[in-house]
C-alpha atoms as a PDB file:
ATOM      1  CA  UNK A   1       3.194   6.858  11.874  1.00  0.00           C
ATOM      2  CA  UNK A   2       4.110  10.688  11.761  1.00  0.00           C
ATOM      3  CA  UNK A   3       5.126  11.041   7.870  1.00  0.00           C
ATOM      4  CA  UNK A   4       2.856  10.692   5.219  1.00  0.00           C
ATOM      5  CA  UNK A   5       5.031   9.378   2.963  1.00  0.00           C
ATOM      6  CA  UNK A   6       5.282   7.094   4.863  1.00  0.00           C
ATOM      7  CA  UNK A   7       1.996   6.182   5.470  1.00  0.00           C
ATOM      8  CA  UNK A   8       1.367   6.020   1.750  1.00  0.00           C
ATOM      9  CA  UNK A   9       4.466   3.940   1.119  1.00  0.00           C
ATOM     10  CA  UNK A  10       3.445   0.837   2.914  1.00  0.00           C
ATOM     11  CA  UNK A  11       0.074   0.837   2.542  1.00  0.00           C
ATOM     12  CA  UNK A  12       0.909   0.516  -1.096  1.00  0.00           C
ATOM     13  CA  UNK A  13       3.037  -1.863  -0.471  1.00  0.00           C
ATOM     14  CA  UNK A  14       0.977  -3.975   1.138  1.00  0.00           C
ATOM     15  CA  UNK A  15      -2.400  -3.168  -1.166  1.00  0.00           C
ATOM     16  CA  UNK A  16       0.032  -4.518  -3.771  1.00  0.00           C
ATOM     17  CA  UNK A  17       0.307  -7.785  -1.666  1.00  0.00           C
ATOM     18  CA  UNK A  18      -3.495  -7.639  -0.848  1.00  0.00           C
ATOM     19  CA  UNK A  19      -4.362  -7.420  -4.859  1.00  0.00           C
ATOM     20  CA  UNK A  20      -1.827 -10.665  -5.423  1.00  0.00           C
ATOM     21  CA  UNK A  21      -3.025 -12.722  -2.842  1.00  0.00           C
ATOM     22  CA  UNK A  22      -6.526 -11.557  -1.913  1.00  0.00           C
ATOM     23  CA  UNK A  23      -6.813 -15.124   0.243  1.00  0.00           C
ATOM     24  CA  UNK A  24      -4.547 -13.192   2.574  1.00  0.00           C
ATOM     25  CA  UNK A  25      -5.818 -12.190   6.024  1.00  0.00           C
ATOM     26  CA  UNK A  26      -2.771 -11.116   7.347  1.00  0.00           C
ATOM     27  CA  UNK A  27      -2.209  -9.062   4.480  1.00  0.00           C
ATOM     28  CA  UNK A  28      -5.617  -8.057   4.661  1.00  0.00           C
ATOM     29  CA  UNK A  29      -6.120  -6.395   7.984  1.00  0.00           C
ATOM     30  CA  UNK A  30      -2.060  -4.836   7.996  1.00  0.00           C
ATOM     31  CA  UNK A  31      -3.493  -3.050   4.803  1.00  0.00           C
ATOM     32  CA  UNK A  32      -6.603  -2.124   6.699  1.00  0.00           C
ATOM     33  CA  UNK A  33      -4.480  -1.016   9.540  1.00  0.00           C
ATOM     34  CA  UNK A  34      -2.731   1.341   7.484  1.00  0.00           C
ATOM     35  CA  UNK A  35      -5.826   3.111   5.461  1.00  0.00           C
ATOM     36  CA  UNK A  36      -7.306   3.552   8.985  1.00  0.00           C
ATOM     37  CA  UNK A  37      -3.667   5.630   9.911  1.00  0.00           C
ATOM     38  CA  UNK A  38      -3.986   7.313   6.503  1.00  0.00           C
ATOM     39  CA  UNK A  39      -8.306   8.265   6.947  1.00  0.00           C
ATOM     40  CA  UNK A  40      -7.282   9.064  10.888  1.00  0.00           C
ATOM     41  CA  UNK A  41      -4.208  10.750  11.049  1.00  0.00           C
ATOM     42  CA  UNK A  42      -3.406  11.993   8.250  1.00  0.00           C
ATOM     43  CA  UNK A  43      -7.435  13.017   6.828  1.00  0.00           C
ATOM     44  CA  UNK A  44      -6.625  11.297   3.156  1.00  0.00           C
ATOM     45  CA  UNK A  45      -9.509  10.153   1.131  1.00  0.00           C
ATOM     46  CA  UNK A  46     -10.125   8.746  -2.486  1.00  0.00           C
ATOM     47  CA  UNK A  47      -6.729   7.446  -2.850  1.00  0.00           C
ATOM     48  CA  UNK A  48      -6.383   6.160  -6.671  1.00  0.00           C
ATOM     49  CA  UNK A  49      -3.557   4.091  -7.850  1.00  0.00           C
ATOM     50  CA  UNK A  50      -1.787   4.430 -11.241  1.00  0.00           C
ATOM     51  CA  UNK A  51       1.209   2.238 -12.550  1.00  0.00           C
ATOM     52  CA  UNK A  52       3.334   3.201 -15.536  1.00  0.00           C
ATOM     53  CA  UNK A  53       6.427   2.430 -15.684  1.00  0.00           C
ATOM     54  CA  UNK A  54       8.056   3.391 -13.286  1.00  0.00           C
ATOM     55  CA  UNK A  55       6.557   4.585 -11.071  1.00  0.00           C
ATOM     56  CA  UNK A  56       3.142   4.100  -9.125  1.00  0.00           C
ATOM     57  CA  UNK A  57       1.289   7.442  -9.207  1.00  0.00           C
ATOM     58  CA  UNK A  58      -0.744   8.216  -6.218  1.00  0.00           C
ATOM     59  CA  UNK A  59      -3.516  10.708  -6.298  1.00  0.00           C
ATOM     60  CA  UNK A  60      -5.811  11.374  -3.332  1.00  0.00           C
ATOM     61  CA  UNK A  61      -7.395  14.367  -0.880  1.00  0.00           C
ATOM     62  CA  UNK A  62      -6.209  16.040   1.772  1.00  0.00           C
ATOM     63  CA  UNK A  63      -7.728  18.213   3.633  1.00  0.00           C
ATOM     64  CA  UNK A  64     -10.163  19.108   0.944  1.00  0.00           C
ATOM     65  CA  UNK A  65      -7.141  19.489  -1.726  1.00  0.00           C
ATOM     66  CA  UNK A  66      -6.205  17.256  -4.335  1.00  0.00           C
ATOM     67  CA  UNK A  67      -2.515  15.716  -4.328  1.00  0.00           C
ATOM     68  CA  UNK A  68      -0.325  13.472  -6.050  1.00  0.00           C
ATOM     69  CA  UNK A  69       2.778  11.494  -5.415  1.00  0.00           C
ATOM     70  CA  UNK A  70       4.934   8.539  -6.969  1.00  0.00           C
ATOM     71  CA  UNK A  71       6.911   5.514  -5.223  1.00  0.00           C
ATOM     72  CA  UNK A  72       9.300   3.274  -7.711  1.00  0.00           C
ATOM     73  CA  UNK A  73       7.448   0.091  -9.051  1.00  0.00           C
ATOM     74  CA  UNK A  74      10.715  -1.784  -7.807  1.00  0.00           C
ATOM     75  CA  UNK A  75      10.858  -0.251  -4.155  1.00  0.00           C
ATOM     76  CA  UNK A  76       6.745  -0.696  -3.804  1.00  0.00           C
ATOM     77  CA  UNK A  77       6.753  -4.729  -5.528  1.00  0.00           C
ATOM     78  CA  UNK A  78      10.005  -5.487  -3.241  1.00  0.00           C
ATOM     79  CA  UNK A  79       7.391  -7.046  -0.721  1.00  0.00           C
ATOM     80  CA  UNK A  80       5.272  -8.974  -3.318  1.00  0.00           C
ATOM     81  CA  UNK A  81       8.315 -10.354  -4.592  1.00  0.00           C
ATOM     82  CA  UNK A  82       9.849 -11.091  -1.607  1.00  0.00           C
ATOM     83  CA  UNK A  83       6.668 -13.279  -0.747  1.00  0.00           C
ATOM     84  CA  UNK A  84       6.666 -15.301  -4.164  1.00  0.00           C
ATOM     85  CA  UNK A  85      10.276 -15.866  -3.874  1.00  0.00           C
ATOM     86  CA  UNK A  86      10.159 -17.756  -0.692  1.00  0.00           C
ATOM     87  CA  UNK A  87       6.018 -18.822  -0.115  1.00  0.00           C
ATOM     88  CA  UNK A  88       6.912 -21.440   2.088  1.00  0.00           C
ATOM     89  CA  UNK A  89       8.088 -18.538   4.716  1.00  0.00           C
ATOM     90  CA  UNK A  90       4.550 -16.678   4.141  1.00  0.00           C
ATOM     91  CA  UNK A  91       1.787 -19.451   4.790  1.00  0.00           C
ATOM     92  CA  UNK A  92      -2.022 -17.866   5.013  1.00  0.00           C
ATOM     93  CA  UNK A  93      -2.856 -19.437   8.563  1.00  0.00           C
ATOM     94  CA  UNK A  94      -6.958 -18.382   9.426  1.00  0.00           C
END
């Protein structure tokens, strides 16, 4: 994944999904997948995660600097919602 935003975007997304449904696997290692492309190729550490309305406020370290961004609660939760609207189509299989 070349942007950063990008990066940050869905593994947001998906940390949102993992902190709904932790019982999740899939969920679980696709948000793994993408904090290993943010700690690899991108050198981010100590992401937090702020909501307030809203937005979700991002702040983490790059690079040995401090940085902060924001994603729209409705653009990030799309995913989330998309999943309780329609569980049948999103089954946990182990």
């Amino acid at each position: 994944m070349r942007s950063l935003q990008d990066a940050l975007y869905n593994w947001l997304s998906i940390k949102v999904v993992c902190d709904a449904r932790p019982e999740d696997t899939a969920a679980q290692e696709t948000q793994q997948l993408f904090h290993a492309m943010l700690v690899e190729d991108h050198n981010i550490s100590s992401i937090e995660i702020s909501r307030e309305e809203p937005m979700y406020y991002l702040t983490y370290d790059k690079d040995g600097e401090t940085h902060k961004t924001r994603f729209p609660i409705e653009l990030i939760d799309a995913m989330l919602n998309q999943i309780e609207q329609e569980p049948e189509r999103y089954k946990n299989f182990s």
